[in-house]
N, C-alpha and C. Protein backbone atom coordinates (compact mmCIF):
# COMPACT_ATOMS: atom_id res chain seq x y z
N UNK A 1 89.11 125.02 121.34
CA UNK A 1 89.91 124.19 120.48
C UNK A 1 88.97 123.38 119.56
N UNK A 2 89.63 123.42 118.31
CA UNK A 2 88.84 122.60 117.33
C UNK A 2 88.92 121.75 117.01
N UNK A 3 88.29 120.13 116.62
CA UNK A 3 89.02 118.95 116.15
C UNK A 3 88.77 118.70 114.41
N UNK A 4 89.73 118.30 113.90
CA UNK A 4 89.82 118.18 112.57
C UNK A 4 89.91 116.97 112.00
N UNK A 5 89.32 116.30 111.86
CA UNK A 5 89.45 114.79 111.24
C UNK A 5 89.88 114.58 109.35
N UNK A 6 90.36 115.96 108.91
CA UNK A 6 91.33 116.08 107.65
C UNK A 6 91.90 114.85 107.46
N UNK A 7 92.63 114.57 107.98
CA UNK A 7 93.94 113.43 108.22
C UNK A 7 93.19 111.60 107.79
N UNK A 8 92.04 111.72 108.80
CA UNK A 8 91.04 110.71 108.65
C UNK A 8 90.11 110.46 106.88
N UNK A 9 90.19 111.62 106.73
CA UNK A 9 89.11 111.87 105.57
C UNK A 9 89.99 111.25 104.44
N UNK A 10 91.17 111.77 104.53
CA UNK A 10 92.32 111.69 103.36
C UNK A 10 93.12 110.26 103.58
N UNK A 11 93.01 109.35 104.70
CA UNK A 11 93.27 108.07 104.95
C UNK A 11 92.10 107.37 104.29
N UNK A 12 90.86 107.37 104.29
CA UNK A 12 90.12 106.73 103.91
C UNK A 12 90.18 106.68 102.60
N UNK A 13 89.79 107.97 101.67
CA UNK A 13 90.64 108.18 99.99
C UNK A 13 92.00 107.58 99.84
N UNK A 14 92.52 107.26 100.17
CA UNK A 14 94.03 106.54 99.96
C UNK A 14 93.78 105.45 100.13
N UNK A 15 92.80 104.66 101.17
CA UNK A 15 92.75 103.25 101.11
C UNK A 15 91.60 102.53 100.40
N UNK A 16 90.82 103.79 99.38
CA UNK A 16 90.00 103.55 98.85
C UNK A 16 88.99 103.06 99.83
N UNK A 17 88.48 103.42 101.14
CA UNK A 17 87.66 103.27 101.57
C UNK A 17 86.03 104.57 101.61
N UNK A 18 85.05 103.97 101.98
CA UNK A 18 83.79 105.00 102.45
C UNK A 18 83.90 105.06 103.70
N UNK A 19 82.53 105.82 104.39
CA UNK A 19 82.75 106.39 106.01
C UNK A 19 81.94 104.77 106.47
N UNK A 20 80.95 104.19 105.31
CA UNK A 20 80.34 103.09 105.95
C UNK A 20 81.16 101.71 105.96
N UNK A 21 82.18 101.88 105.43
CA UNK A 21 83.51 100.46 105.29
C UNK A 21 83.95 101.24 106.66
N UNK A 22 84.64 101.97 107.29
CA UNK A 22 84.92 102.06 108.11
C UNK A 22 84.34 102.50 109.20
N UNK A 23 83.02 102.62 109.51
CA UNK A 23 82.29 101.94 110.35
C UNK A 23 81.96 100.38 110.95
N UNK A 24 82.03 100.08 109.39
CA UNK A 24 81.90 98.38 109.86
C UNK A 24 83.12 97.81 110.31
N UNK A 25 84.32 98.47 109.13
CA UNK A 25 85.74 97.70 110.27
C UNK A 25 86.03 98.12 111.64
N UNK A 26 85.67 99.49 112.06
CA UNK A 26 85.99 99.52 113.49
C UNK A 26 85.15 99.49 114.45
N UNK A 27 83.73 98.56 113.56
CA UNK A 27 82.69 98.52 115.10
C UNK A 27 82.27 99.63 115.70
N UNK A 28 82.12 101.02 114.73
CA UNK A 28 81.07 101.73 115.69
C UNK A 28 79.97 102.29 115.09
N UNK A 29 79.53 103.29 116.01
CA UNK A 29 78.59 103.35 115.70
C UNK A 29 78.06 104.47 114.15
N UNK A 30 76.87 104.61 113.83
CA UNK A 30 77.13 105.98 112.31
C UNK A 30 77.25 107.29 113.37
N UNK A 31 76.63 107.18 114.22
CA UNK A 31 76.56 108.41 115.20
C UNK A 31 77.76 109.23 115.22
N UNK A 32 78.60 107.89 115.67
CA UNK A 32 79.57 108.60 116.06
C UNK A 32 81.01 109.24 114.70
N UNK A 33 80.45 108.32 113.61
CA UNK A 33 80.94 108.72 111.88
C UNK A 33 80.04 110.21 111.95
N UNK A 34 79.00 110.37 112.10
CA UNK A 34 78.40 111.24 112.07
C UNK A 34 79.44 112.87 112.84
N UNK A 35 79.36 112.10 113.64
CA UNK A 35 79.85 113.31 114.99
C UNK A 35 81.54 114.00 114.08
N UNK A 36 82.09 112.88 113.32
CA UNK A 36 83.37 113.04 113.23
C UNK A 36 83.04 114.06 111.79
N UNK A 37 82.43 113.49 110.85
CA UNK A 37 82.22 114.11 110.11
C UNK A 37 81.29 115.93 110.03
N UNK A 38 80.70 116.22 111.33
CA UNK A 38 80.32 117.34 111.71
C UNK A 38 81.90 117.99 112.43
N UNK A 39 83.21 117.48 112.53
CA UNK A 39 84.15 117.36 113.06
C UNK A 39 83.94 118.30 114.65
N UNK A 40 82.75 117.29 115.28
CA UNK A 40 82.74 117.08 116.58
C UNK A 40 83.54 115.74 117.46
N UNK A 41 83.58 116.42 118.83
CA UNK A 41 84.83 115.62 119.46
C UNK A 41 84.26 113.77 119.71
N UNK A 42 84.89 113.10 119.51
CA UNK A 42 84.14 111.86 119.98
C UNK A 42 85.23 110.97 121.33
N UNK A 43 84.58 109.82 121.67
CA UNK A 43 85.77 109.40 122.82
C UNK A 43 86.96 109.04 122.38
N UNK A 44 87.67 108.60 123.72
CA UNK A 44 89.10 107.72 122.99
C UNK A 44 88.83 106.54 122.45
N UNK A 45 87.85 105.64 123.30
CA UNK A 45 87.53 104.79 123.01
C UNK A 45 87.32 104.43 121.44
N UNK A 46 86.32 105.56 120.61
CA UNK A 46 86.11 105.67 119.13
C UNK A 46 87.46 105.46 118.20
N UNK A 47 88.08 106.67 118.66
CA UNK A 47 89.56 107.03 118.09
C UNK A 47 90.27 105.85 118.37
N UNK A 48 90.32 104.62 119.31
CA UNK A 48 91.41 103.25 119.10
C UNK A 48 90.45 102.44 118.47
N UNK A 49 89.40 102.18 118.30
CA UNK A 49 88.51 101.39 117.57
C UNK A 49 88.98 101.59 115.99
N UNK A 50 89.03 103.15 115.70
CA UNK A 50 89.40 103.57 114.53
C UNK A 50 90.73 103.25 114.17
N UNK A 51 91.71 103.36 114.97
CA UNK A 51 93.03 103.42 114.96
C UNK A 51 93.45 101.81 114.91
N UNK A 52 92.74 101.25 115.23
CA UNK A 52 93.26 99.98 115.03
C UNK A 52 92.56 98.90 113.94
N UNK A 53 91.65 99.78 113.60
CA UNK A 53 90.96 99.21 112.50
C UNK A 53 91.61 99.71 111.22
N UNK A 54 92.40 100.69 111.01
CA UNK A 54 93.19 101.40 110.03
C UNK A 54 94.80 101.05 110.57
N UNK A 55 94.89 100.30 111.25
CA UNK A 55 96.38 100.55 111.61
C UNK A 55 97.35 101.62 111.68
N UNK A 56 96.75 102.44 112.17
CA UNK A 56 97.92 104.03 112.42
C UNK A 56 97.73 104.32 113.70
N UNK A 57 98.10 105.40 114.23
CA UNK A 57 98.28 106.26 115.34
C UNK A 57 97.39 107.25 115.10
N UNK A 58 96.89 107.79 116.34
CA UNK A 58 95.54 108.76 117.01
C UNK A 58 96.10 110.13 115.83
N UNK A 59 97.55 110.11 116.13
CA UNK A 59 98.11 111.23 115.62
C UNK A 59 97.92 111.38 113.59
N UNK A 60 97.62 110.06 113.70
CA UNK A 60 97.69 110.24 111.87
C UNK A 60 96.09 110.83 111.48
N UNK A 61 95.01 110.50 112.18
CA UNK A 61 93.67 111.05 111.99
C UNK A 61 93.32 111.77 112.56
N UNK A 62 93.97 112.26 113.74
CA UNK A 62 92.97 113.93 113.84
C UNK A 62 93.91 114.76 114.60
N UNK A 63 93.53 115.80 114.47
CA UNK A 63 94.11 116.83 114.58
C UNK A 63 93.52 117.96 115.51
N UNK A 64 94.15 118.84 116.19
CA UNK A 64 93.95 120.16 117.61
C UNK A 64 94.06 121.40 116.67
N UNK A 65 92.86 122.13 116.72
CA UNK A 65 93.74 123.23 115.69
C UNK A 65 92.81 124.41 116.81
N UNK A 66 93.80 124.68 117.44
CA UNK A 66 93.50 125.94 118.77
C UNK A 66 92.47 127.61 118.24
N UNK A 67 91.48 127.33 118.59
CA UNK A 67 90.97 128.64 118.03
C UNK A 67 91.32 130.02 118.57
N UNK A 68 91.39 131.25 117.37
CA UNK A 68 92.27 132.29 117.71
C UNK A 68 91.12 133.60 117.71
């Protein structure tokens, strides 16, 4: 299974944000901006840091896309 952070990429362009504004609003680390942007898996922990620093749901930034 693959993770897709599409959803994330296209939230940030809409709020006129960069990957380093939202690093700094949700307190983590570039590593782990890094990881997302190689759209490798990161914790939950990352994903509510993110999620609450953007105010949405897990479900609005990333995405399961099952490999075939």
């Amino acid at each position: 299974m693959t993770v897709s952070y599409k959803k994330l990429w296209k939230m940030l362009i809409d709020k006129d944000m960069l990957k380093k504004d939202l690093q700094k609003a949700a307190g983590i680390s570039w590593a782990s901006v890094t990881k997302m942007s190689k759209g490798e898996a990161v914790s939950m922990e990352i994903l509510m840091k993110v999620c609450k620093a953007l105010h949405c749901d897990v479900g609005e930034i990333v995405e399961f896309i099952e490999d075939v």
